[in-house]
N, C-alpha and C. Protein backbone atom coordinates (compact mmCIF):
# COMPACT_ATOMS: atom_id res chain seq x y z
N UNK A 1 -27.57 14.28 -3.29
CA UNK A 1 -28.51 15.37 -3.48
C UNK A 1 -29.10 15.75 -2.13
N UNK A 2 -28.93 17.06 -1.73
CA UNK A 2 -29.50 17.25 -0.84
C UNK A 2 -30.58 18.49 -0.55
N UNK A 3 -30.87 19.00 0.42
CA UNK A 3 -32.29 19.87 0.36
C UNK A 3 -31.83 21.35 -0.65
N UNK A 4 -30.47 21.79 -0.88
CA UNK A 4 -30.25 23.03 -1.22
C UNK A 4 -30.43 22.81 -2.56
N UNK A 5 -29.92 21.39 -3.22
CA UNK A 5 -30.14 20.86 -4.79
C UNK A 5 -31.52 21.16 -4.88
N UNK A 6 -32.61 20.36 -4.29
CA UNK A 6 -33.70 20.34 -4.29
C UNK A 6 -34.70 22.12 -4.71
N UNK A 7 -34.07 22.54 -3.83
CA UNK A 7 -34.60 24.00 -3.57
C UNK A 7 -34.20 24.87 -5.16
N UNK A 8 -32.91 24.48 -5.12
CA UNK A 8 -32.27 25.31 -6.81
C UNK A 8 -33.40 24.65 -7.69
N UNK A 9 -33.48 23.42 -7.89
CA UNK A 9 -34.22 22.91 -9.14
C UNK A 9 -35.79 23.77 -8.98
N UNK A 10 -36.37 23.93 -7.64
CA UNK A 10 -37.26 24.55 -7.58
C UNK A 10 -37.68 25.84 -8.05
N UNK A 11 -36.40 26.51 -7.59
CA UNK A 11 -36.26 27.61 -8.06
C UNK A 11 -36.23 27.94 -9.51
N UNK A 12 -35.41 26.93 -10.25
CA UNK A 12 -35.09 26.87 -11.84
C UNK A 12 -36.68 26.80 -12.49
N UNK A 13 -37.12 26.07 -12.27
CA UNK A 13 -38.46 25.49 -12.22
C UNK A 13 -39.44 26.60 -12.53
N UNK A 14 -39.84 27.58 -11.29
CA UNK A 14 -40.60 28.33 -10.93
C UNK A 14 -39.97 29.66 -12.14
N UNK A 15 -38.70 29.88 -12.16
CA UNK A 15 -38.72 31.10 -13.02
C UNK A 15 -39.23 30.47 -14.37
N UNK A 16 -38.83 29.64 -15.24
CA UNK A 16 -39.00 28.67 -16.05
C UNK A 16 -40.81 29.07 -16.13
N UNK A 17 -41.64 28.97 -15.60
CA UNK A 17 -42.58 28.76 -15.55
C UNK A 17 -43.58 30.16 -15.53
N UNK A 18 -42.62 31.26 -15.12
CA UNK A 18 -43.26 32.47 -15.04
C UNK A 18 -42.61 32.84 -16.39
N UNK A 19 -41.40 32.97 -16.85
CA UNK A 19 -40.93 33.45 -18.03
C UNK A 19 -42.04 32.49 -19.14
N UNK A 20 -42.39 31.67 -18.96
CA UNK A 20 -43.60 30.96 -19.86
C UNK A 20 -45.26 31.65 -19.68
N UNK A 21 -45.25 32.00 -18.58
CA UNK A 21 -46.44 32.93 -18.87
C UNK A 21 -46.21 34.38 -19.76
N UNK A 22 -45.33 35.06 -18.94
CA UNK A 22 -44.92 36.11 -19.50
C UNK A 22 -44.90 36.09 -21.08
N UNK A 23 -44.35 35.00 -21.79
CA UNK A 23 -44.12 34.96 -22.92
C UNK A 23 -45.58 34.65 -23.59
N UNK A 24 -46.35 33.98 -22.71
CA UNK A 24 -47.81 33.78 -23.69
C UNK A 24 -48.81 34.94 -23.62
N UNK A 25 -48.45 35.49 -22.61
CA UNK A 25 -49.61 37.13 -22.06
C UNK A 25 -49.02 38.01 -23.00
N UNK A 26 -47.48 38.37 -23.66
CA UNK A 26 -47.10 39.26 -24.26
C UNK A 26 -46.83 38.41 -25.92
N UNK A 27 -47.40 37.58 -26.13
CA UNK A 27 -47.00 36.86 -27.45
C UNK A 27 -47.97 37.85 -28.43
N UNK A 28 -47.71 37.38 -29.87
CA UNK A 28 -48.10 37.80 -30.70
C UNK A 28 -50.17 37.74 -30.72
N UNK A 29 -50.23 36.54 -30.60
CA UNK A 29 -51.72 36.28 -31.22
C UNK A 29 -52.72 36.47 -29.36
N UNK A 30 -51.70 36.91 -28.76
CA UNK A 30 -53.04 37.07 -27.37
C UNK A 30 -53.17 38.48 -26.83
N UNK A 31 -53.46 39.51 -28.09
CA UNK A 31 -53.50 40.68 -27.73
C UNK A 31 -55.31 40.41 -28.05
N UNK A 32 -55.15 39.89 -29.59
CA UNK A 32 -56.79 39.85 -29.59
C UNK A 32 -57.55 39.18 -28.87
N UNK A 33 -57.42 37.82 -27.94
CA UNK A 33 -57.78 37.74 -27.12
C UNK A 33 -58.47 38.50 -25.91
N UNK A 34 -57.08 38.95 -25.47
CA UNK A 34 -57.23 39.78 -24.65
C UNK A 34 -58.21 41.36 -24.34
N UNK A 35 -58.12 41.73 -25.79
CA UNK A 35 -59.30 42.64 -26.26
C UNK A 35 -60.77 42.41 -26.15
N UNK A 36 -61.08 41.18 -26.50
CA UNK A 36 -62.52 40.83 -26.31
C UNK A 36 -62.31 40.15 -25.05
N UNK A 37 -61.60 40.14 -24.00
CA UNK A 37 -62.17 39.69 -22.94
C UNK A 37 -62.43 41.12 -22.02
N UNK A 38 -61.43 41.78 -22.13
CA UNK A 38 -61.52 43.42 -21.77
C UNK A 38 -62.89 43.94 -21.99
N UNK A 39 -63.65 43.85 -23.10
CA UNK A 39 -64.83 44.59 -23.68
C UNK A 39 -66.14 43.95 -23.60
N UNK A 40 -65.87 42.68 -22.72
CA UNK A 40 -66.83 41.59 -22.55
C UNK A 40 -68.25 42.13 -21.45
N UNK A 41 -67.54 43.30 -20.38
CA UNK A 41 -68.36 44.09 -19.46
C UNK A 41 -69.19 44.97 -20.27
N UNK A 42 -68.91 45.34 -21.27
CA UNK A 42 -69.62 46.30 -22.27
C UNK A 42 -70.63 45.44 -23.17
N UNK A 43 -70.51 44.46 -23.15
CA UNK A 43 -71.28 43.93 -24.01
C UNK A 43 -72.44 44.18 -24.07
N UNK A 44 -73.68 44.25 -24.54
CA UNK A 44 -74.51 43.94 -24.64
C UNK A 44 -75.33 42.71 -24.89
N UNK A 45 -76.39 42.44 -23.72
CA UNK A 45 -76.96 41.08 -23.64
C UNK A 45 -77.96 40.93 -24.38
N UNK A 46 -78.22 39.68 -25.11
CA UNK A 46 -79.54 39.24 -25.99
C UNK A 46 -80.56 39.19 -25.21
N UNK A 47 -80.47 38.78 -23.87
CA UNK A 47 -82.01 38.16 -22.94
C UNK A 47 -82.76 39.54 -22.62
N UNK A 48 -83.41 39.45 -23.46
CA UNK A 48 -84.78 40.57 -23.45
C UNK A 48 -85.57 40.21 -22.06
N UNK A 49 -85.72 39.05 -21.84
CA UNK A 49 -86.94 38.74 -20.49
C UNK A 49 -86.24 39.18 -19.27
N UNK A 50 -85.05 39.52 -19.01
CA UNK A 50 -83.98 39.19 -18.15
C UNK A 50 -84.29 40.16 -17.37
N UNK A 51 -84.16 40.07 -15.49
CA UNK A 51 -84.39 41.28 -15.01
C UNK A 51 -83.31 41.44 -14.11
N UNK A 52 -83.02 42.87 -13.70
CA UNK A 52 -81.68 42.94 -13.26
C UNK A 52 -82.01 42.50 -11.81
N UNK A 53 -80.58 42.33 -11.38
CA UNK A 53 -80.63 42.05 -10.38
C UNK A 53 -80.11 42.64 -9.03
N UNK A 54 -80.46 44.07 -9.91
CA UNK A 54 -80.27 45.37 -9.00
C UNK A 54 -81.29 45.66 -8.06
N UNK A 55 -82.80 45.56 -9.25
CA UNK A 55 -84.03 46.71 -8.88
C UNK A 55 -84.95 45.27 -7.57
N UNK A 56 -85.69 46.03 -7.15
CA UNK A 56 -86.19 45.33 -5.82
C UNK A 56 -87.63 45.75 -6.02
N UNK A 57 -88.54 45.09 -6.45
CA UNK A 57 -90.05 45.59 -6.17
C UNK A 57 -90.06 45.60 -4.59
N UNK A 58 -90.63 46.79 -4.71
CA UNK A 58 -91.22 47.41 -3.17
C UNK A 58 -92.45 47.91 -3.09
């Protein structure tokens, strides 16, 4: 076995591993997921006391 073996298995490996994401980002049950993490900026927050951390007393 030498470094070019090494490198193929790597290679095998690495697609192996992206075709496994691919397959869980486009699967059936992680669209809804994906929806409420999308809409999570829209949310609306419960903390009434809360002050932003935009405004600047001056």
């Amino acid at each position: 076995m030498d470094i070019n073996d090494l490198r193929s298995i790597v290679t095998v490996a690495g697609l192996l591993c992206f075709l496994g994401i691919v397959g869980w980002a486009y699967g059936k049950g992680a669209k809804k997921g994906f929806d409420e993490a999308a809409n999570l900026p829209f949310a609306e927050h419960d903390d009434q006391g809360a002050k932003s951390s935009t405004s600047h007393p001056r």
